[in-house]
C-alpha atoms as a PDB file:
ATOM      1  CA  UNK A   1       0.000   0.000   0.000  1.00  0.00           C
ATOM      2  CA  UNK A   2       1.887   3.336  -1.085  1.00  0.00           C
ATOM      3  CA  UNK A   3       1.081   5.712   2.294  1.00  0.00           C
ATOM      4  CA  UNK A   4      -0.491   9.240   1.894  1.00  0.00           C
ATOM      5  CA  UNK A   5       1.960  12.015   2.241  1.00  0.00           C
ATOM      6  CA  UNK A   6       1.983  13.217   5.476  1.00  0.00           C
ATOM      7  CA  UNK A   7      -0.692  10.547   6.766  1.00  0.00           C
ATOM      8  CA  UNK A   8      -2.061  12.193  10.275  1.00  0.00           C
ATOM      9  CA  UNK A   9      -5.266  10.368  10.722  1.00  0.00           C
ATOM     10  CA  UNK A  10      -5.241   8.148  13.827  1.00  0.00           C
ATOM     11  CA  UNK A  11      -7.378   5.365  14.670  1.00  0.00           C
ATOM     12  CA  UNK A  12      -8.399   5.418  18.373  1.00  0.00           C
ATOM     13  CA  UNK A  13     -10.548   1.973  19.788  1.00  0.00           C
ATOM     14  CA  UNK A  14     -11.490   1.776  23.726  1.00  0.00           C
ATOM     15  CA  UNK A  15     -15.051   0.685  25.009  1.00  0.00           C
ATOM     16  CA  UNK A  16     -15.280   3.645  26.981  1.00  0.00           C
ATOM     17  CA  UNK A  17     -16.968   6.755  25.273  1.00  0.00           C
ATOM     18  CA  UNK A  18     -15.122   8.933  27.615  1.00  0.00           C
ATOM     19  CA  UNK A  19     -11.800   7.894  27.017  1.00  0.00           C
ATOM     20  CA  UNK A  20     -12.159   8.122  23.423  1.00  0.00           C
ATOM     21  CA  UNK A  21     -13.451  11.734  23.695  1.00  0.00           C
ATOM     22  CA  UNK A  22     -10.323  12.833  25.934  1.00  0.00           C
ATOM     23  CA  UNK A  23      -7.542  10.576  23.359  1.00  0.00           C
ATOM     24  CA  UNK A  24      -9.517  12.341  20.883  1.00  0.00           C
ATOM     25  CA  UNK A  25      -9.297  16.040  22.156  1.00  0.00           C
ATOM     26  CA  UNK A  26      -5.770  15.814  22.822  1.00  0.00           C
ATOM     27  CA  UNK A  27      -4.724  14.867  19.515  1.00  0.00           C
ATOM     28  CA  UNK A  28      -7.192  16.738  17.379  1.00  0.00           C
ATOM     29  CA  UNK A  29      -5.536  19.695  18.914  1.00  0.00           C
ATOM     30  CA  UNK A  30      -2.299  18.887  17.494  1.00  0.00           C
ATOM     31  CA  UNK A  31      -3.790  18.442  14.435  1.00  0.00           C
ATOM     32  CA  UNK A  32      -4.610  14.992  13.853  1.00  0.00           C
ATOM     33  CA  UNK A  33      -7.442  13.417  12.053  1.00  0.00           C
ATOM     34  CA  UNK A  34      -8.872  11.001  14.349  1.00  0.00           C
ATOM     35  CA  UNK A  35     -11.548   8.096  14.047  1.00  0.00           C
ATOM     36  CA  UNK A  36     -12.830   6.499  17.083  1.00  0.00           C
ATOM     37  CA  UNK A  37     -14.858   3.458  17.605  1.00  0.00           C
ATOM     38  CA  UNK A  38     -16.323   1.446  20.777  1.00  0.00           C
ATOM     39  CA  UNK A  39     -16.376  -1.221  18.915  1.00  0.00           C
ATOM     40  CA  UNK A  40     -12.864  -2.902  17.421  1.00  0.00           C
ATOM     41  CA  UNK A  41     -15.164  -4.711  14.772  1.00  0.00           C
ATOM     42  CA  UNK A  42     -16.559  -1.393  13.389  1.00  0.00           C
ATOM     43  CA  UNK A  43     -13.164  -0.560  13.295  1.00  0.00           C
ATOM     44  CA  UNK A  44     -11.669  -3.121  11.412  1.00  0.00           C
ATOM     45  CA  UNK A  45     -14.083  -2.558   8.594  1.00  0.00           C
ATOM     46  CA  UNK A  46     -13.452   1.003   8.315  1.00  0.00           C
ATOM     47  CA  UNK A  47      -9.337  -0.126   8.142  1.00  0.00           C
ATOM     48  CA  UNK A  48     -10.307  -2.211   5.289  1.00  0.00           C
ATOM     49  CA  UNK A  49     -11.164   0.764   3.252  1.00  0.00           C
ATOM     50  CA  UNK A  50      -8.748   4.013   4.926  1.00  0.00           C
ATOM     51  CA  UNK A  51      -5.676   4.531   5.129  1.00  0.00           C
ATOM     52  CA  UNK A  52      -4.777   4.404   8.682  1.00  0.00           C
ATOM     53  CA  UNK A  53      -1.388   5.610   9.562  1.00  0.00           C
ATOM     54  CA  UNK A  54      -0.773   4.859  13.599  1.00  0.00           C
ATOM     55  CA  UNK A  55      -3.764   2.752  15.757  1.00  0.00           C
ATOM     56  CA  UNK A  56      -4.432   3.181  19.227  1.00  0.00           C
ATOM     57  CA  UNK A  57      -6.055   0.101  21.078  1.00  0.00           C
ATOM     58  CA  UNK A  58      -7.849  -0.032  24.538  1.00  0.00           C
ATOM     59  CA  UNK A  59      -6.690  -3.941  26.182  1.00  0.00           C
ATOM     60  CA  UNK A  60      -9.741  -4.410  28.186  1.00  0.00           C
ATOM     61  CA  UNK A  61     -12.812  -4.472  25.839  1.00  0.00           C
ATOM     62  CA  UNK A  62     -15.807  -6.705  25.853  1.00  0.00           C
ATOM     63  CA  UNK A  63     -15.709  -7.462  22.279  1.00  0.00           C
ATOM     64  CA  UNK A  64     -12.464  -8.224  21.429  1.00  0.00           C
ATOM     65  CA  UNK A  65      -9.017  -8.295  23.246  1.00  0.00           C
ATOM     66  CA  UNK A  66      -6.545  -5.393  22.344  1.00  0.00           C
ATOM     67  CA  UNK A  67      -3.598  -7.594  21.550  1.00  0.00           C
ATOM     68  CA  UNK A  68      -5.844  -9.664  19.057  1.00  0.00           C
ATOM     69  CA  UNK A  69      -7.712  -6.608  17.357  1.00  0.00           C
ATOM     70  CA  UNK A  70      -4.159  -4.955  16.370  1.00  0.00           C
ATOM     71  CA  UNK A  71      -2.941  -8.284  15.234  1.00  0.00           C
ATOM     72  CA  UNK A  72      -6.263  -8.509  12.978  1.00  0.00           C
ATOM     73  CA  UNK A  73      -5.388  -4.698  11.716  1.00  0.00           C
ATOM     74  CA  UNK A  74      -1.691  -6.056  10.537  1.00  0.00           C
ATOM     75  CA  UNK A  75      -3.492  -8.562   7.943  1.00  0.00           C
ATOM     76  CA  UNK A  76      -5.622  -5.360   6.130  1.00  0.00           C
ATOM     77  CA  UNK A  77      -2.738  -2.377   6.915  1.00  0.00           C
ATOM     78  CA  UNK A  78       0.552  -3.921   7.962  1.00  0.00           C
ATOM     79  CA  UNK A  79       2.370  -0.558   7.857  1.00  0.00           C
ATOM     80  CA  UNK A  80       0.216   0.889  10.405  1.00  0.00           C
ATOM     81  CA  UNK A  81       1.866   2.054  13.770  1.00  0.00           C
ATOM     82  CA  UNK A  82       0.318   0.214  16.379  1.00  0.00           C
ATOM     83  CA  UNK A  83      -0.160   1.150  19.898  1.00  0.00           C
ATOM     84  CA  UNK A  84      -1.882  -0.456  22.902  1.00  0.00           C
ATOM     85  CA  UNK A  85      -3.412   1.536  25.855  1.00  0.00           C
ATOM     86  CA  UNK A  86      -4.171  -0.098  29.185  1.00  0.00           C
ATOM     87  CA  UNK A  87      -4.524   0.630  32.711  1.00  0.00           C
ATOM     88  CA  UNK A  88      -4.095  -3.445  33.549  1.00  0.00           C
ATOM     89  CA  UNK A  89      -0.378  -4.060  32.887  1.00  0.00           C
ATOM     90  CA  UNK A  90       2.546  -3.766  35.286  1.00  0.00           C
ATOM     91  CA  UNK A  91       5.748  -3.486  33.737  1.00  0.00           C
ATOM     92  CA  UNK A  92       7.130  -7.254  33.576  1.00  0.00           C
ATOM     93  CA  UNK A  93       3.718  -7.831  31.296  1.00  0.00           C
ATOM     94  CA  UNK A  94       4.573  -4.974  28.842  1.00  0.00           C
ATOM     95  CA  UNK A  95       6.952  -6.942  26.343  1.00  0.00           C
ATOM     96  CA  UNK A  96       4.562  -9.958  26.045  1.00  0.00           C
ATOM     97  CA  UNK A  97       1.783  -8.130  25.646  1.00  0.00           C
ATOM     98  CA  UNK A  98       3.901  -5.703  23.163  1.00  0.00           C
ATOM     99  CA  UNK A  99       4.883  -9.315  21.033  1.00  0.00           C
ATOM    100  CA  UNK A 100       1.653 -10.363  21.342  1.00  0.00           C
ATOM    101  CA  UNK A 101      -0.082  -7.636  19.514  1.00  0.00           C
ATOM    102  CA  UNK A 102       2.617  -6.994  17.722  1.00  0.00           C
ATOM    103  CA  UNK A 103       2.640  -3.601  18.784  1.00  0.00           C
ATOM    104  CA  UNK A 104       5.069  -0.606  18.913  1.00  0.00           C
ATOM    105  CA  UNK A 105       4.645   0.746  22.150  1.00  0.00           C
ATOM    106  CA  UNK A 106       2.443   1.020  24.890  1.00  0.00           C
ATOM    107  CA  UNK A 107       0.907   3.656  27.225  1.00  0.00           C
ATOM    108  CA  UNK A 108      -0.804   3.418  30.249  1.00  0.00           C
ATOM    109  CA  UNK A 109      -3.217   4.080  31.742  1.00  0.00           C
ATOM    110  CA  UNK A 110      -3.908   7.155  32.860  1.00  0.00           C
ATOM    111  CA  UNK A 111      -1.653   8.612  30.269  1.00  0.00           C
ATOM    112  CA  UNK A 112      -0.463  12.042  30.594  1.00  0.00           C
ATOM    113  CA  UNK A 113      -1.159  14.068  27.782  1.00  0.00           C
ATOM    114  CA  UNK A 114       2.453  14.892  26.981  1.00  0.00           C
ATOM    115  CA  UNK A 115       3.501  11.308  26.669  1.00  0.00           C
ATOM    116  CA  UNK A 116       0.450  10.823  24.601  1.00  0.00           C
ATOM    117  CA  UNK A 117       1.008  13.813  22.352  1.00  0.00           C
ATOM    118  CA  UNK A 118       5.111  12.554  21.893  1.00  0.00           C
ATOM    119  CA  UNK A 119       4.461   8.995  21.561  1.00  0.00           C
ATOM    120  CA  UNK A 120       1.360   9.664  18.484  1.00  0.00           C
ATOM    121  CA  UNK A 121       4.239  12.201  16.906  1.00  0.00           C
ATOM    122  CA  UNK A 122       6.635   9.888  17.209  1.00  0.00           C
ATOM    123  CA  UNK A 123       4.663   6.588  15.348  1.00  0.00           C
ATOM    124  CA  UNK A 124       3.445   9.493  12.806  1.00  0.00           C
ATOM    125  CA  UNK A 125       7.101  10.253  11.904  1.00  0.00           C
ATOM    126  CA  UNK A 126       7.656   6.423  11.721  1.00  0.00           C
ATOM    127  CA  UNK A 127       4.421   5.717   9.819  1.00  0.00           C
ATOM    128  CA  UNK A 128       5.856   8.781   7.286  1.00  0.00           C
ATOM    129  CA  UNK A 129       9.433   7.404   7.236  1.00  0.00           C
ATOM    130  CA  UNK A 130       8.548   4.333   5.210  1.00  0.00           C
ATOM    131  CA  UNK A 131       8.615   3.721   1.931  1.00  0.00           C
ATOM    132  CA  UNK A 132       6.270   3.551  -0.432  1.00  0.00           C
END
């Protein structure tokens, strides 16, 4: 898949409505383009169809286990930067969970908004930096 110039739309997945809005807020205001879903199946069909350039997962979610939705994303947008989000893993769990889902990094839960804001700029630049 050749990647948009300058791809800033971001893909943000948690069950929680108000976690979404506050991922959301933060990163609109740096200028992203953001999608959000409550539900990761919703979400994978819109990744079937948009260009997604970095993905941010909730862990805990009724529907469908973090780790497992991002590894579903990989078969539709491989490229894409994927990050999980949880509140539920101490630090010895982080590199499983990281293989498992074949994610780039993780944030916890709560995040503070800096570390959010530098981590999304950082998988942007990364997203940007490959090649076509």
């Amino acid at each position: 898949m050749s990647h948009a110039i300058h791809n800033k739309t971001i893909m943000i997945v948690d069950d929680d409505e108000n976690i979404l809005k506050s991922l959301s807020r933060v990163l609109r205001q740096e200028g992203y383009q953001t999608h959000t879903f409550t539900r990761p199946y919703d979400a994978l069909e819109m990744i079937q169809v948009k260009e997604i350039g970095v993905i941010i997962s909730d862990q805990c979610m009724p529907q469908l286990e973090g780790a497992e939705f991002l590894r579903l994303i990989a078969s539709y947008q491989p490229d894409a930067v994927k990050i999980i989000l949880s509140g539920y893993f101490h630090d010895h769990a982080v590199a499983p969970l990281l293989d498992r889902s074949r994610a780039w990094r993780y944030i916890a839960k709560p995040w503070s908004d800096e570390d959010l804001r530098s981590t999304v700029a950082e998988a942007v630049l990364l997203y940007n930096a490959l090649p076509e």
